[in-house]
C-alpha atoms as a PDB file:
ATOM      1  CA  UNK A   1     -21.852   3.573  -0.437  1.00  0.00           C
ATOM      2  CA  UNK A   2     -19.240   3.056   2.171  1.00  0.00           C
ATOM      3  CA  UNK A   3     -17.878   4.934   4.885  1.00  0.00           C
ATOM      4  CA  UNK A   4     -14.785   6.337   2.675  1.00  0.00           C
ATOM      5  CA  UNK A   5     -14.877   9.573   0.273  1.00  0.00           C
ATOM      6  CA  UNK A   6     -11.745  10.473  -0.903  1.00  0.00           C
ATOM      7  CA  UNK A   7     -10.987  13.973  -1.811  1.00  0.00           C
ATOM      8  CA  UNK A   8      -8.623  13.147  -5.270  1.00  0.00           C
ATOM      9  CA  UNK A   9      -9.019  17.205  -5.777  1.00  0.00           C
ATOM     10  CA  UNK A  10      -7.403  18.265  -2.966  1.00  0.00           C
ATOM     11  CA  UNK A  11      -4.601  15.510  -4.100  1.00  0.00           C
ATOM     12  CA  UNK A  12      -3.907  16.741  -7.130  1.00  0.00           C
ATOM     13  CA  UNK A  13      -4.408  20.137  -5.894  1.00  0.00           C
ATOM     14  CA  UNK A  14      -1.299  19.766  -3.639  1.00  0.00           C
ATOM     15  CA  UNK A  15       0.636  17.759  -5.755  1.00  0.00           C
ATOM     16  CA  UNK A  16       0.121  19.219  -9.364  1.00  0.00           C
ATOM     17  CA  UNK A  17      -0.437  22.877  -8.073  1.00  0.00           C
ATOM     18  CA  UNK A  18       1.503  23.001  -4.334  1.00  0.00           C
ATOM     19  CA  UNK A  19       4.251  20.730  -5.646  1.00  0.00           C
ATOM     20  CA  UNK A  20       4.915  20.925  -8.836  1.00  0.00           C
ATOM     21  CA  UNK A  21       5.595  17.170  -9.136  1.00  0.00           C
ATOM     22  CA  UNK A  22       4.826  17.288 -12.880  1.00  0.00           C
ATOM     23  CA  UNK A  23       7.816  19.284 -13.204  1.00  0.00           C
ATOM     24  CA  UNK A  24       9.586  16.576 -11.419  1.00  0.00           C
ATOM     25  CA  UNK A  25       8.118  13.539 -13.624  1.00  0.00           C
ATOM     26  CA  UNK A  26       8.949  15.633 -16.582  1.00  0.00           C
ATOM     27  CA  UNK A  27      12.701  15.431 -15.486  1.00  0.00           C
ATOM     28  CA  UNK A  28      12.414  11.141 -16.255  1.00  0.00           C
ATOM     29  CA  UNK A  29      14.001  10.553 -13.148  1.00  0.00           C
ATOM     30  CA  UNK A  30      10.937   8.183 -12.323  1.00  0.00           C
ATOM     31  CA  UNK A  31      10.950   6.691 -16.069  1.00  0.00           C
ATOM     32  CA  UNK A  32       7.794   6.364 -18.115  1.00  0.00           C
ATOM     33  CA  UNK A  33       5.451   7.965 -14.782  1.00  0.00           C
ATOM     34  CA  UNK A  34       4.404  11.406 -15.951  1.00  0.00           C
ATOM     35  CA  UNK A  35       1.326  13.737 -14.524  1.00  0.00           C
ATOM     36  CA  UNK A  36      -1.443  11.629 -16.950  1.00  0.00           C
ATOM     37  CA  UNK A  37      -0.462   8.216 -15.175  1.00  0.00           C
ATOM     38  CA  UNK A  38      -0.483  10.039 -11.931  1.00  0.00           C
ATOM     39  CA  UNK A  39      -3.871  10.957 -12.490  1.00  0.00           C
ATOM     40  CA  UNK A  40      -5.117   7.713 -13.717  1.00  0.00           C
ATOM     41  CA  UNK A  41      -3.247   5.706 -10.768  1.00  0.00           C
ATOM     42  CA  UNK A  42      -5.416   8.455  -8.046  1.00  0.00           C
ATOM     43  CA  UNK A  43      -8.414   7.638 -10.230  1.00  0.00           C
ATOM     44  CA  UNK A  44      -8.099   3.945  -9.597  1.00  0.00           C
ATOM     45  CA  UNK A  45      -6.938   3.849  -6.270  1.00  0.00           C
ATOM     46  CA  UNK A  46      -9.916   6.138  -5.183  1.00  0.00           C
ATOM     47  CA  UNK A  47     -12.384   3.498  -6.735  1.00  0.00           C
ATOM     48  CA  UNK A  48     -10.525   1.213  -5.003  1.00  0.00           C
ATOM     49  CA  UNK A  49     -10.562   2.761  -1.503  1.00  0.00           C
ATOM     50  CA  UNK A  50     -14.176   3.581  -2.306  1.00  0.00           C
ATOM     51  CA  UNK A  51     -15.499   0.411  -3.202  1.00  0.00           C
ATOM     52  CA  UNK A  52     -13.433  -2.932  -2.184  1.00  0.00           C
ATOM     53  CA  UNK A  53     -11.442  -1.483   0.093  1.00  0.00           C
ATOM     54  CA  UNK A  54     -13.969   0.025   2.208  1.00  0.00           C
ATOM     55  CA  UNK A  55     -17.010  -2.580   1.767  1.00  0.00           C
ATOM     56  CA  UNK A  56     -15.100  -4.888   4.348  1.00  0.00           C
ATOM     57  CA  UNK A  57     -13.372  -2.424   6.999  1.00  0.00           C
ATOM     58  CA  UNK A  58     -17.006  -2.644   9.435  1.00  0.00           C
ATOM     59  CA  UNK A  59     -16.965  -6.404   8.950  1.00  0.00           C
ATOM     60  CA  UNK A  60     -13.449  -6.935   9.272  1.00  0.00           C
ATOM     61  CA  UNK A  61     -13.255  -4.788  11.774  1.00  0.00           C
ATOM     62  CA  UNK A  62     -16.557  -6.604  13.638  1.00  0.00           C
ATOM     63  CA  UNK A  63     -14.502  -9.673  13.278  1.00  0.00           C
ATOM     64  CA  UNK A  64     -10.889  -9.859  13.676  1.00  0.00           C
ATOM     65  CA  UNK A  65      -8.663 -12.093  12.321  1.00  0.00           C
ATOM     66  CA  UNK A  66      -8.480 -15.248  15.267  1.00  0.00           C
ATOM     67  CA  UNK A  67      -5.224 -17.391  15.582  1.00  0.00           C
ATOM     68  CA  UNK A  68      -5.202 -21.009  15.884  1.00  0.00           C
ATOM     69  CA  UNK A  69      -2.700 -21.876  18.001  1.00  0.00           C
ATOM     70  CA  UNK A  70      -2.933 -25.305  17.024  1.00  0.00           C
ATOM     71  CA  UNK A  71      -3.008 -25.386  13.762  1.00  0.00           C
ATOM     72  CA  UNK A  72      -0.718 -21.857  13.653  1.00  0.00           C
ATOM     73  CA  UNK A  73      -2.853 -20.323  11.423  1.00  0.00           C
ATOM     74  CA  UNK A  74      -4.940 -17.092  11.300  1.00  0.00           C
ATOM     75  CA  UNK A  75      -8.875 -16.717  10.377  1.00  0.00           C
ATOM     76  CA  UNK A  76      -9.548 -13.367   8.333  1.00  0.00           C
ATOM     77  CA  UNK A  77     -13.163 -12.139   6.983  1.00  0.00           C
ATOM     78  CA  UNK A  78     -14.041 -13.554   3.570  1.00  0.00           C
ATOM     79  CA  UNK A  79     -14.868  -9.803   2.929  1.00  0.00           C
ATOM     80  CA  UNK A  80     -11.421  -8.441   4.243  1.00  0.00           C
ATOM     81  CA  UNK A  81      -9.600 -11.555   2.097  1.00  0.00           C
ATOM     82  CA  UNK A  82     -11.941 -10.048  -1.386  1.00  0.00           C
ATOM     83  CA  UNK A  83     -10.463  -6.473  -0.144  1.00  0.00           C
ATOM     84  CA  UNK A  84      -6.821  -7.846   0.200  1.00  0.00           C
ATOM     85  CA  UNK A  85      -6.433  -9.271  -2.798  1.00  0.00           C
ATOM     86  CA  UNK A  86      -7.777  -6.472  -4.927  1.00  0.00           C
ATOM     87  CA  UNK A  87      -5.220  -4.230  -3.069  1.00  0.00           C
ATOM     88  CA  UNK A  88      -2.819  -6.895  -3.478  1.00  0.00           C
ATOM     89  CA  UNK A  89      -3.566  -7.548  -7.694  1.00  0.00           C
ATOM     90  CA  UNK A  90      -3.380  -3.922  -8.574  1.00  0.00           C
ATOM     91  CA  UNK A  91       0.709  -4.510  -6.984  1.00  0.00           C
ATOM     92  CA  UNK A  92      -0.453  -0.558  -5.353  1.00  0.00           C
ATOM     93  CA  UNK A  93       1.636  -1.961  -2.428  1.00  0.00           C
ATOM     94  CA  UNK A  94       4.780  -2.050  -5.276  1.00  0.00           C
ATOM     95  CA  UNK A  95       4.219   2.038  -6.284  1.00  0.00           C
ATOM     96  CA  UNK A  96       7.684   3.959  -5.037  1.00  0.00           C
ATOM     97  CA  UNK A  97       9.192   0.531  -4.327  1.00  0.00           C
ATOM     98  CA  UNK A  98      12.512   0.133  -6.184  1.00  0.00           C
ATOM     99  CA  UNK A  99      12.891  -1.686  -9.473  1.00  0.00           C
ATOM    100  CA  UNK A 100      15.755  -4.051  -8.039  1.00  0.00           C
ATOM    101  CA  UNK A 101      12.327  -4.896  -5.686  1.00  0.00           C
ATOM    102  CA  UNK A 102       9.546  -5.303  -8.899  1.00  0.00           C
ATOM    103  CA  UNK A 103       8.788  -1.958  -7.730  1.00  0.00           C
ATOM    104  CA  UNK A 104       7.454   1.261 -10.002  1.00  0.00           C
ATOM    105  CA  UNK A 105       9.854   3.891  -8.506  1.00  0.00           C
ATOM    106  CA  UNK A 106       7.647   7.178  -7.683  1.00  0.00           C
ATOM    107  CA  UNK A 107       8.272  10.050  -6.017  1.00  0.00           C
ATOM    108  CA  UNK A 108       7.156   9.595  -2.397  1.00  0.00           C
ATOM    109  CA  UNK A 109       4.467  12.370  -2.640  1.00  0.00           C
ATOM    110  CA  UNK A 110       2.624  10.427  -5.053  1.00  0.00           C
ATOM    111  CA  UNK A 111       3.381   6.868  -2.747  1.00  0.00           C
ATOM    112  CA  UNK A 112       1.866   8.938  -0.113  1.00  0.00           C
ATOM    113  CA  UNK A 113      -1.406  10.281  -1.874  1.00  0.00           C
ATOM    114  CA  UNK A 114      -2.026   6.765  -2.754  1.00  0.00           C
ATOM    115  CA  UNK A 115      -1.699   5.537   0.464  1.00  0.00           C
ATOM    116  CA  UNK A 116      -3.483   7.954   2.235  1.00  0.00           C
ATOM    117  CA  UNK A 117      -6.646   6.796   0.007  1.00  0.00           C
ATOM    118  CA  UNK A 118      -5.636   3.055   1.443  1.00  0.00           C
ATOM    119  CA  UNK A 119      -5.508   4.027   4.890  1.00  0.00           C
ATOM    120  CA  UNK A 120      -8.802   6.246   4.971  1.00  0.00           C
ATOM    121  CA  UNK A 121     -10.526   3.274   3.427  1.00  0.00           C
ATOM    122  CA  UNK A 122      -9.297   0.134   5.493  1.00  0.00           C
ATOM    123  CA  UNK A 123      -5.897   0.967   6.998  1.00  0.00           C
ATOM    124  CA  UNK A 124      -5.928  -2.893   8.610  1.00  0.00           C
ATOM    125  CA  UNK A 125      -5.197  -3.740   4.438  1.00  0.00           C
ATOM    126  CA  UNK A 126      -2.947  -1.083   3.688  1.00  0.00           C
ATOM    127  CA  UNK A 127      -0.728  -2.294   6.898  1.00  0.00           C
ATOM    128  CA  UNK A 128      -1.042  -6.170   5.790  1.00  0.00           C
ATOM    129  CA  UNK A 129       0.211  -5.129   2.139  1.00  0.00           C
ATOM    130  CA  UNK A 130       3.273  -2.750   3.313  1.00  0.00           C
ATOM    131  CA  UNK A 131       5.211  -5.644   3.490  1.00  0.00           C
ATOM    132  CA  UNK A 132       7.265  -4.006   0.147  1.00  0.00           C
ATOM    133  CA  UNK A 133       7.839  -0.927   1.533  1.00  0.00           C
ATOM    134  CA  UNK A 134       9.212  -2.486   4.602  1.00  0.00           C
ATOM    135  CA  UNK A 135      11.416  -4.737   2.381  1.00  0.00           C
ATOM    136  CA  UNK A 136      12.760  -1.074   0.731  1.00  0.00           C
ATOM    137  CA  UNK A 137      13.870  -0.442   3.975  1.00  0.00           C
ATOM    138  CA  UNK A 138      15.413  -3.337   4.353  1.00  0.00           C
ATOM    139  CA  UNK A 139      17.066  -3.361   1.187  1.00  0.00           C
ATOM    140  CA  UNK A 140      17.900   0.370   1.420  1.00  0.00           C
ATOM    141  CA  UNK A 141      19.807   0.082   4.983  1.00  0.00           C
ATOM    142  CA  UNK A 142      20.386  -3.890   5.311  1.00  0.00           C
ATOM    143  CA  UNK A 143      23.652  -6.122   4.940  1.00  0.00           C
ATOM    144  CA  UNK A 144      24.307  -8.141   1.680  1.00  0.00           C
ATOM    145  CA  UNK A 145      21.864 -11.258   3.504  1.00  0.00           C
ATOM    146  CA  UNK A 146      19.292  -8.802   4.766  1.00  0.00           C
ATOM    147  CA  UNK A 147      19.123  -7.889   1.142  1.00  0.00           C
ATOM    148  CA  UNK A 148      18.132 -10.882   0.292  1.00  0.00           C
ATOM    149  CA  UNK A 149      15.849 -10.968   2.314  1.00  0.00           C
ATOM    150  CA  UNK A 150      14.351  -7.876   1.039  1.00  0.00           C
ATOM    151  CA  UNK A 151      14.063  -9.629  -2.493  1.00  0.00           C
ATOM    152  CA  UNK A 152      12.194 -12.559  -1.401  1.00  0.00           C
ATOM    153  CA  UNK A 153       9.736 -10.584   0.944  1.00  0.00           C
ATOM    154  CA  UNK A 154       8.825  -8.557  -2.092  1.00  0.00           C
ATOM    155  CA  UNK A 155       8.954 -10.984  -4.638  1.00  0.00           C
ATOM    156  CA  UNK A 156       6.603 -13.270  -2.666  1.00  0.00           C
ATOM    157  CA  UNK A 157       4.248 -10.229  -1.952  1.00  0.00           C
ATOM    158  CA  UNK A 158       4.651 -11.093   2.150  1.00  0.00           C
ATOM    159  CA  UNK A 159       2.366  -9.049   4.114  1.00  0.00           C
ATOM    160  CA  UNK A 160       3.825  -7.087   7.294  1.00  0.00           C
ATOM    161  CA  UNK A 161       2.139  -7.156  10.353  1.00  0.00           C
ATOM    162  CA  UNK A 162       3.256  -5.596  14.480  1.00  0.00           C
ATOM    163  CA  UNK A 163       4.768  -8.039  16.637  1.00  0.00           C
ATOM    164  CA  UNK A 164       4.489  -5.949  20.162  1.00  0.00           C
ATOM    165  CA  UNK A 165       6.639  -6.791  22.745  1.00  0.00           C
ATOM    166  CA  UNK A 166       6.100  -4.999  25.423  1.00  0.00           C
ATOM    167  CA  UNK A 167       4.249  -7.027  28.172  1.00  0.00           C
ATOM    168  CA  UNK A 168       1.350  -4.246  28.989  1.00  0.00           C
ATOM    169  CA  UNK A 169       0.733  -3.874  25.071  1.00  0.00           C
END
C-alpha cells in the first residue's frame, strides 16, 4: 500500500448530501453524467490515486525529471512515465473540459473531487496532465488564434508544466 488513502465518503458526502449535485445532473445540463456515473468515475479515480498514481510519487519524487540541454530533452522515472499514462488513458485530465475540447463537461465540484484524489496521490502527474484544463482557459478567454491553440493542446493531450521567471525562483 502506498502513501495515499482517499476518503471517497467524505466526497460523496459533500457532494451528494452538502450539494445536492444530483439534483443538478438530473437537470441534463451536463448530458448523459448523472449521480451513478459520478460514483463510478470517484470509484475509479480512487483506485487510481491509490494504486498507479501513488506507487511512483517517492521514486519520482527521489528522482526528478533531468534536462538535456543538448539533446533538449527531459529524463522522467520509468515509474512516474507507468503513472502518467494511466492518468493520461483514463482522458481524467478531459472530465469538466468542454466538448468543443473532447472534453466530458461536469460540473466543477465533481472536476474538483476528482482532482483532489490526483493531487493527494502524485500532484507532480496531475500538474503534467492539466494541460486541458489550461487549454479551457484558453479557449474560454482567448482570441479566434489562441483558440486554436486551445484545440490542438487538447487534442494532442500536451502536458502543462511552470516556466518561472523570476530570477531568485
Amino acid at each position: 500500500m502506498g502513501h495515499y488513502k482517499s476518503n471517497v465518503r467524505d466526497l460523496e458526502f459533500n457532494l451528494f448530501e452538502l450539494l445536492g449535485i444530483d439534483k443538478v445532473l438530473e437537470t441534463g445540463a451536463y448530458g448523459d453524467l448523472d449521480a451513478d456515473t459520478v460514483r463510478e468515475m470517484l470509484s475509479e479515480i480512487r483506485r487510481l490515486a491509490e494504486g498507479p498514481l501513488a506507487e511512483s510519487f517517492a521514486d519520482a519524487d527521489r528522482n526528478p525529471p533531468v534536462f538535456d540541454p543538448e539533446t533538449h530533452s527531459v529524463t522522467l522515472p520509468d515509474s512516474f512515465k507507468k503513472s502518467y499514462k494511466a492518468l493520461e488513458d483514463g482522458e481524467w485530465a478531459k472530465v469538466g473540459v468542454s466538448e468543443e475540447l473532447g472534453g466530458l463537461a461536469a460540473p466543477s465540484s465533481v472536476t474538483w473531487a476528482l482532482n483532489e484524489m490526483v493531487l493527494g496521490s502524485n500532484p507532480a502527474a496531475q500538474m503534467y496532465a492539466a494541460g486541458a484544463g489550461f487549454a479551457q482557459v484558453l479557449y474560454n478567454n482567448g482570441t479566434d488564434e489562441q483558440k486554436k491553440w486551445a484545440a490542438a493542446i487538447s487534442e494532442r493531450n500536451w502536458g502543462a508544466t511552470m516556466v518561472l521567471t523570476e530570477p531568485d525562483a
